[in-house]
C-alpha atoms as a PDB file:
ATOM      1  CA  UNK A   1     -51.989 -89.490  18.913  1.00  0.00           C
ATOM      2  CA  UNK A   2     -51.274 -89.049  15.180  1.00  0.00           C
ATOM      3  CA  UNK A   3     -54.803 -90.452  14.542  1.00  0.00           C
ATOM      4  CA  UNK A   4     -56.119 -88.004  16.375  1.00  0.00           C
ATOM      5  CA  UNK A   5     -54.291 -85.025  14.924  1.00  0.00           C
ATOM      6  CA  UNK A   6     -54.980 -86.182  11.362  1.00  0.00           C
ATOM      7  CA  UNK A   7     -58.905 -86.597  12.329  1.00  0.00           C
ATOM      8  CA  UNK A   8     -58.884 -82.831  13.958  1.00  0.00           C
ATOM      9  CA  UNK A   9     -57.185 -81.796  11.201  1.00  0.00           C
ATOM     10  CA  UNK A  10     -59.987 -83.133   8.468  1.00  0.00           C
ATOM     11  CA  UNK A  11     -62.516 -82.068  10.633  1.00  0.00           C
ATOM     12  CA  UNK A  12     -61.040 -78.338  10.354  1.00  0.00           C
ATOM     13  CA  UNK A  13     -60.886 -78.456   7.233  1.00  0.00           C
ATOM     14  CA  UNK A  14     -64.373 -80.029   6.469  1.00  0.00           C
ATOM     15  CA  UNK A  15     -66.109 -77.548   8.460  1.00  0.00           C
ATOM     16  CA  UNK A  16     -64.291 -74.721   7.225  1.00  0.00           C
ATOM     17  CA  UNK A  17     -65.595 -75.573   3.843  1.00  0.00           C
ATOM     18  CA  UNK A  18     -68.968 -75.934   5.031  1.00  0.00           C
ATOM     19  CA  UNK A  19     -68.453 -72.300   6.553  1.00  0.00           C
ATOM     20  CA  UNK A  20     -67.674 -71.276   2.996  1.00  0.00           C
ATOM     21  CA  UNK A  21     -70.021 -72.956   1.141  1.00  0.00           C
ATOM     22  CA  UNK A  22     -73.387 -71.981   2.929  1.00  0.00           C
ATOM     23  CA  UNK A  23     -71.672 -68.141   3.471  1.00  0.00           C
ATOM     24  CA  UNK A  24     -71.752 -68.757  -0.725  1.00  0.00           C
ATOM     25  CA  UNK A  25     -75.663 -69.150  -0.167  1.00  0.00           C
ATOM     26  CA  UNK A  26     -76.635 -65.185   0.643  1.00  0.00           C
ATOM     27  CA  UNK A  27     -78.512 -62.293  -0.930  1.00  0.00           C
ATOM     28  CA  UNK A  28     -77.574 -58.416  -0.342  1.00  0.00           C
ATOM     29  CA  UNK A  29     -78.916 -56.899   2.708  1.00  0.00           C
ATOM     30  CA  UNK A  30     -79.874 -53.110   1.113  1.00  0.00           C
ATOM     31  CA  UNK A  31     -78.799 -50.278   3.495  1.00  0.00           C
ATOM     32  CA  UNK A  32     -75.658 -51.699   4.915  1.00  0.00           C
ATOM     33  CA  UNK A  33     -71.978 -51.124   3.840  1.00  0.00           C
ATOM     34  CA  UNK A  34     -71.321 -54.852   2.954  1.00  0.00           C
ATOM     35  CA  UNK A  35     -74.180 -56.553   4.810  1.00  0.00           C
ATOM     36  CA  UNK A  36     -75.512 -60.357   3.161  1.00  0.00           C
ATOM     37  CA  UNK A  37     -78.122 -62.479   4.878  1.00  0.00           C
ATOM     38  CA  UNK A  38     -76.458 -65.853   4.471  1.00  0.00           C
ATOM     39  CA  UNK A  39     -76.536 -69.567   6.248  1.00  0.00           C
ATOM     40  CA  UNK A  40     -72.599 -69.023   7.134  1.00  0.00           C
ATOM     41  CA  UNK A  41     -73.626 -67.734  10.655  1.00  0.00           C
ATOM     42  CA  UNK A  42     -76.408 -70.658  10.858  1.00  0.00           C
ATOM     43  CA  UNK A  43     -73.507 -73.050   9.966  1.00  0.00           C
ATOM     44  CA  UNK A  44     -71.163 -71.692  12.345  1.00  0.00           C
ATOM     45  CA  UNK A  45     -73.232 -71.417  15.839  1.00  0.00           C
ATOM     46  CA  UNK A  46     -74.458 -75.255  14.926  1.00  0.00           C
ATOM     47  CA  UNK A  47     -70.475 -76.100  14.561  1.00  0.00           C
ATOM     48  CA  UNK A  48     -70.083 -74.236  17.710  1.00  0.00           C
ATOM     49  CA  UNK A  49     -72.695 -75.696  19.840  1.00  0.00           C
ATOM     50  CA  UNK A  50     -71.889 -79.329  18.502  1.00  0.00           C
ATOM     51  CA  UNK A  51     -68.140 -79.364  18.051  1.00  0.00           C
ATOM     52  CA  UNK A  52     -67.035 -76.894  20.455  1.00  0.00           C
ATOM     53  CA  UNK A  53     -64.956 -73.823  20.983  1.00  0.00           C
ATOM     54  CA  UNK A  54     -62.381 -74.871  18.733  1.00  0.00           C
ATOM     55  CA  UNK A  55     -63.845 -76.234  15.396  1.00  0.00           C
ATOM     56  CA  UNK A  56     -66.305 -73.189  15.955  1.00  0.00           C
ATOM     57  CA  UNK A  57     -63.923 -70.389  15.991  1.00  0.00           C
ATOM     58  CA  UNK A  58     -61.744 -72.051  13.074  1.00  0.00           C
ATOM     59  CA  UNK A  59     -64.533 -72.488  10.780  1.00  0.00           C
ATOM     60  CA  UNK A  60     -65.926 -69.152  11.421  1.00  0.00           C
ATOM     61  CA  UNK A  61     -62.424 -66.812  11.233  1.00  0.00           C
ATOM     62  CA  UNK A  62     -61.189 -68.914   8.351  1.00  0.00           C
ATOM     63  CA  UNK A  63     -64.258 -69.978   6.302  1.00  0.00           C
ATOM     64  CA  UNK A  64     -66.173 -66.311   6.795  1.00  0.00           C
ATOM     65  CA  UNK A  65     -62.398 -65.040   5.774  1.00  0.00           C
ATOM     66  CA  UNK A  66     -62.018 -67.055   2.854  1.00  0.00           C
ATOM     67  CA  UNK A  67     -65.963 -66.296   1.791  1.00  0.00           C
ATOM     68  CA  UNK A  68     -64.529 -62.605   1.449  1.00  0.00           C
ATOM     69  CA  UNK A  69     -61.695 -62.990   0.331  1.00  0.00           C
ATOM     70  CA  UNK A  70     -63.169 -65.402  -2.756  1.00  0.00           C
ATOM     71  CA  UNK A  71     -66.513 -63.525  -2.680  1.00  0.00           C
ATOM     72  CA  UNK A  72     -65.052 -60.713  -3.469  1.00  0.00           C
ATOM     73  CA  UNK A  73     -65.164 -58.726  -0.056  1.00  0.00           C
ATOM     74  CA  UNK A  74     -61.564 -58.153   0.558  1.00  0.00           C
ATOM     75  CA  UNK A  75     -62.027 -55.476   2.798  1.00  0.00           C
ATOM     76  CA  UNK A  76     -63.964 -56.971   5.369  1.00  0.00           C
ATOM     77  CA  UNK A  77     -61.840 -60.241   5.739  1.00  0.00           C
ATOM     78  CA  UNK A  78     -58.751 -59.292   8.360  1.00  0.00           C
ATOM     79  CA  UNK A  79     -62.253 -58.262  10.554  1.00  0.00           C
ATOM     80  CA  UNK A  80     -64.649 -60.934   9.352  1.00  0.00           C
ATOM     81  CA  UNK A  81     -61.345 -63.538  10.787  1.00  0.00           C
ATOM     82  CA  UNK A  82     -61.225 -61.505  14.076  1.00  0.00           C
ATOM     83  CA  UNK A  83     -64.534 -61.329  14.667  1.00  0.00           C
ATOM     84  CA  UNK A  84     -66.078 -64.502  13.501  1.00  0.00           C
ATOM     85  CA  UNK A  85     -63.240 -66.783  15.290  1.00  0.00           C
ATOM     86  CA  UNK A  86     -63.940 -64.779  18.307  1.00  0.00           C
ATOM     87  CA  UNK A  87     -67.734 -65.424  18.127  1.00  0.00           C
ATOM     88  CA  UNK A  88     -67.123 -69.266  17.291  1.00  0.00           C
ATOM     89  CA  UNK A  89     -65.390 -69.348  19.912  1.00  0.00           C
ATOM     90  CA  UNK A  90     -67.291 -67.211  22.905  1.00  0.00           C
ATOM     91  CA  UNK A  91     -70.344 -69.752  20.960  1.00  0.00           C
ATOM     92  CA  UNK A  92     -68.629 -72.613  21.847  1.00  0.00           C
ATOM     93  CA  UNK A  93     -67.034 -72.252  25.637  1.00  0.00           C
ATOM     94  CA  UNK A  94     -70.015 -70.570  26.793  1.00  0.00           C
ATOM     95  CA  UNK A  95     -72.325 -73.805  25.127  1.00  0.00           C
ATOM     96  CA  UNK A  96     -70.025 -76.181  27.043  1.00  0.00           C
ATOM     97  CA  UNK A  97     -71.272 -78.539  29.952  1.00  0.00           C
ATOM     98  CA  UNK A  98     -70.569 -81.881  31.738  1.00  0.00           C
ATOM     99  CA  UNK A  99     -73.406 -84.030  29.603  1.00  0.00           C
ATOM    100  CA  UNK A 100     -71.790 -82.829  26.313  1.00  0.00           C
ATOM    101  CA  UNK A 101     -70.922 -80.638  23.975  1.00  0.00           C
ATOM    102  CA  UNK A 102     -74.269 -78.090  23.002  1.00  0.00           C
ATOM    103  CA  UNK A 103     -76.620 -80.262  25.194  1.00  0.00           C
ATOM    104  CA  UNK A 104     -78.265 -77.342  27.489  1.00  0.00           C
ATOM    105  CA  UNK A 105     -80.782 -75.476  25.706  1.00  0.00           C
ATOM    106  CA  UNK A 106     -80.474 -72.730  28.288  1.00  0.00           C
ATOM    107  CA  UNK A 107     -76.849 -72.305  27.885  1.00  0.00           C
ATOM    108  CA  UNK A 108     -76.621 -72.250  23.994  1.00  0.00           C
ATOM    109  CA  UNK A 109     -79.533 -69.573  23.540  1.00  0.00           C
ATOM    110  CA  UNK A 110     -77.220 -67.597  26.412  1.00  0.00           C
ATOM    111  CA  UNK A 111     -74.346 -68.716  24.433  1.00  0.00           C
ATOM    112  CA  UNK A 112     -75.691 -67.715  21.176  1.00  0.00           C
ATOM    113  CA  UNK A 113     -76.702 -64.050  22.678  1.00  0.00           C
ATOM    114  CA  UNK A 114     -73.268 -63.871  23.443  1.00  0.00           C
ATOM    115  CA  UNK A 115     -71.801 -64.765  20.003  1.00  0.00           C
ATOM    116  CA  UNK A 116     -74.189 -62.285  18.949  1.00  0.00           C
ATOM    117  CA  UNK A 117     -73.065 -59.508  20.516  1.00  0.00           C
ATOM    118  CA  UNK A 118     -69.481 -59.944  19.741  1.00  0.00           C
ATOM    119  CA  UNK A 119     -70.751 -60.501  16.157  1.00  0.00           C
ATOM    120  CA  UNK A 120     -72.689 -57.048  16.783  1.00  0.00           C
ATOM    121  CA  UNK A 121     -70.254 -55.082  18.051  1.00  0.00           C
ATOM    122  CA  UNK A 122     -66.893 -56.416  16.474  1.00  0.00           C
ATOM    123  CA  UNK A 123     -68.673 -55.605  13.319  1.00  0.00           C
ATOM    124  CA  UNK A 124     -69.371 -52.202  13.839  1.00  0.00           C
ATOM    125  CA  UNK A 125     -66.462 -51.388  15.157  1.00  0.00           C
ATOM    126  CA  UNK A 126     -64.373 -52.718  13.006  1.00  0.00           C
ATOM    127  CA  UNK A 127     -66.851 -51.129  10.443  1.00  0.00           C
ATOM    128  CA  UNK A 128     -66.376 -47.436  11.488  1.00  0.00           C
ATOM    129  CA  UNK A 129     -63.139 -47.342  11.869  1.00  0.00           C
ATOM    130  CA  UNK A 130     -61.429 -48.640   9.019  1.00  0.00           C
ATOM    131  CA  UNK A 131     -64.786 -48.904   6.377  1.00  0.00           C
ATOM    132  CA  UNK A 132     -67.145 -46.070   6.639  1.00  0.00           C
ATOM    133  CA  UNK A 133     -67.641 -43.641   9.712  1.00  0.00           C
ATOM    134  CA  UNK A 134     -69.527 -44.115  13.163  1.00  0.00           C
ATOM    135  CA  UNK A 135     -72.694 -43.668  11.771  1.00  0.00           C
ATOM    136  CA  UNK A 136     -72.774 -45.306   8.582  1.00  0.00           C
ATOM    137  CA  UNK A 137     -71.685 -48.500  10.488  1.00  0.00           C
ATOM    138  CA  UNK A 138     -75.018 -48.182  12.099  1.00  0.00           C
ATOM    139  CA  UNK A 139     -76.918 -49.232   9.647  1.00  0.00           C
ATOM    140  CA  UNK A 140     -75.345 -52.679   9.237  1.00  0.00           C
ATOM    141  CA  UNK A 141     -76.359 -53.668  12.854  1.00  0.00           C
ATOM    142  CA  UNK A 142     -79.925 -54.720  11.830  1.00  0.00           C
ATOM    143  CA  UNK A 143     -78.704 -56.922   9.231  1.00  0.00           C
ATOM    144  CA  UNK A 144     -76.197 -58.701  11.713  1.00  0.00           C
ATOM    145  CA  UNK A 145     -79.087 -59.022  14.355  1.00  0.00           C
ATOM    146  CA  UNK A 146     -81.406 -60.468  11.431  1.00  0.00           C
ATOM    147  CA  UNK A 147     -77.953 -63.043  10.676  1.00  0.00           C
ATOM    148  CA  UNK A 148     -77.937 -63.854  14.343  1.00  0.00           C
ATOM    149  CA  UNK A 149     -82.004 -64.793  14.296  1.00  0.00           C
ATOM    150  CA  UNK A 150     -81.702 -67.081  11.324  1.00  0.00           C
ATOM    151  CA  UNK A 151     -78.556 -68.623  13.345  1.00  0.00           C
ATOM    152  CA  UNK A 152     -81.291 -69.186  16.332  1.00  0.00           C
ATOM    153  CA  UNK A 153     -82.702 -72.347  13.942  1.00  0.00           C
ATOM    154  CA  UNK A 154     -79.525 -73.930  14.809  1.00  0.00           C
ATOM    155  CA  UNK A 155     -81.189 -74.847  17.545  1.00  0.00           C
ATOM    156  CA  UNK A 156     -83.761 -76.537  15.871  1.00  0.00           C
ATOM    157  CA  UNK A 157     -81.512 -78.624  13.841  1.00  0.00           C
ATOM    158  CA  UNK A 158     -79.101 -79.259  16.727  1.00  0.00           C
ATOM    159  CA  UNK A 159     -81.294 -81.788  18.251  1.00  0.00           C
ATOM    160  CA  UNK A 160     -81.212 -83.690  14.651  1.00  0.00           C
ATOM    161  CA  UNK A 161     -77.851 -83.883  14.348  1.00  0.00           C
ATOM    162  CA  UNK A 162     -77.117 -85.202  18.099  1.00  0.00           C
ATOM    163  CA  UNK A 163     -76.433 -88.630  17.102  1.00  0.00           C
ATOM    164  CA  UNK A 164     -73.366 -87.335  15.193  1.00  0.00           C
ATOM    165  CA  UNK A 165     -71.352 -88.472  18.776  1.00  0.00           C
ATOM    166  CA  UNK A 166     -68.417 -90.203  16.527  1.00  0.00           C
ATOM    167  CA  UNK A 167     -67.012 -87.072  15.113  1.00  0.00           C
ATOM    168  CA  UNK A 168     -66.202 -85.837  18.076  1.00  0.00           C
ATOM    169  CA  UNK A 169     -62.641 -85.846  19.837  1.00  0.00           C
ATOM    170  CA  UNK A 170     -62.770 -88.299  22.725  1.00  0.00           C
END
């Protein structure tokens, strides 16, 4: 059992970082309050679909948290952590079925739609009330539906990374 812990725990960590790291990899989005088109969301729906509900709302509340709170976004991160641990984790129960984790196309694009529209609307709420107004948070909902379709090529690298069976928590 402690084997187990300490592996979940490294695991946590590890993909938190990669969370951070690829978030780290973005360019402005112009229009939007505090928009970036980064890999973070790629990163997170493959962790999701792969790892599960778990790993997928850890490393996206804390590693999308950290990304502003290092980044130098402090005022998004109590909603980026909300939000993002929510959509890891909608990602990752909804991606869930008997032949393993992520292994229905069908149900990860559904699950992935899903993500996206907590993403979507967490966003904009969270946005309006405490960032800008109503409609100013508007305009930040094209760049997080152009972060969920670069997230979509997750599922064009999931099959790649399929054989990656002995990370997982038996």
């Amino acid at each position: 059992m402690e084997r187990l812990e300490t592996r979940r725990i490294v695991l946590s960590g590890m993909f938190i970082a990669l969370v951070v790291v690829s978030t780290f990899i973005n360019i402005p989005y112009p229009g939007s309050a505090g928009g970036l088109m980064h890999l973070g969301t790629l990163t997170l729906i493959i962790i999701s679909l792969k790892f599960g509900k778990h790993y997928g709302a850890l490393a996206g509340g804390i590693g999308m948290g950290l990304f502003d709170i290092l980044g130098g976004w402090m005022a998004w991160a109590p909603g980026t952590i909300v939000v993002r641990l929510l959509m890891g984790y909608v990602i990752g129960v909804l991606s869930e079925d008997k032949n393993g984790q992520g292994s229905n196309i069908v149900k990860n694009v559904f699950a992935i739609i899903a993500g996206a529209v907590v993403m979507i609307v967490g966003y904009y709420f969270y946005e309006a009330i405490f960032l800008t107004t109503f409609k100013a948070a508007l305009l930040s909902i094209n760049g997080n539906i152009a972060q969920i379709l670069i997230g979509f090529l997750g599922l064009l690298i999931l099959p790649m990374i399929q054989g990656i069976e002995n990370l997982k928590d038996n």
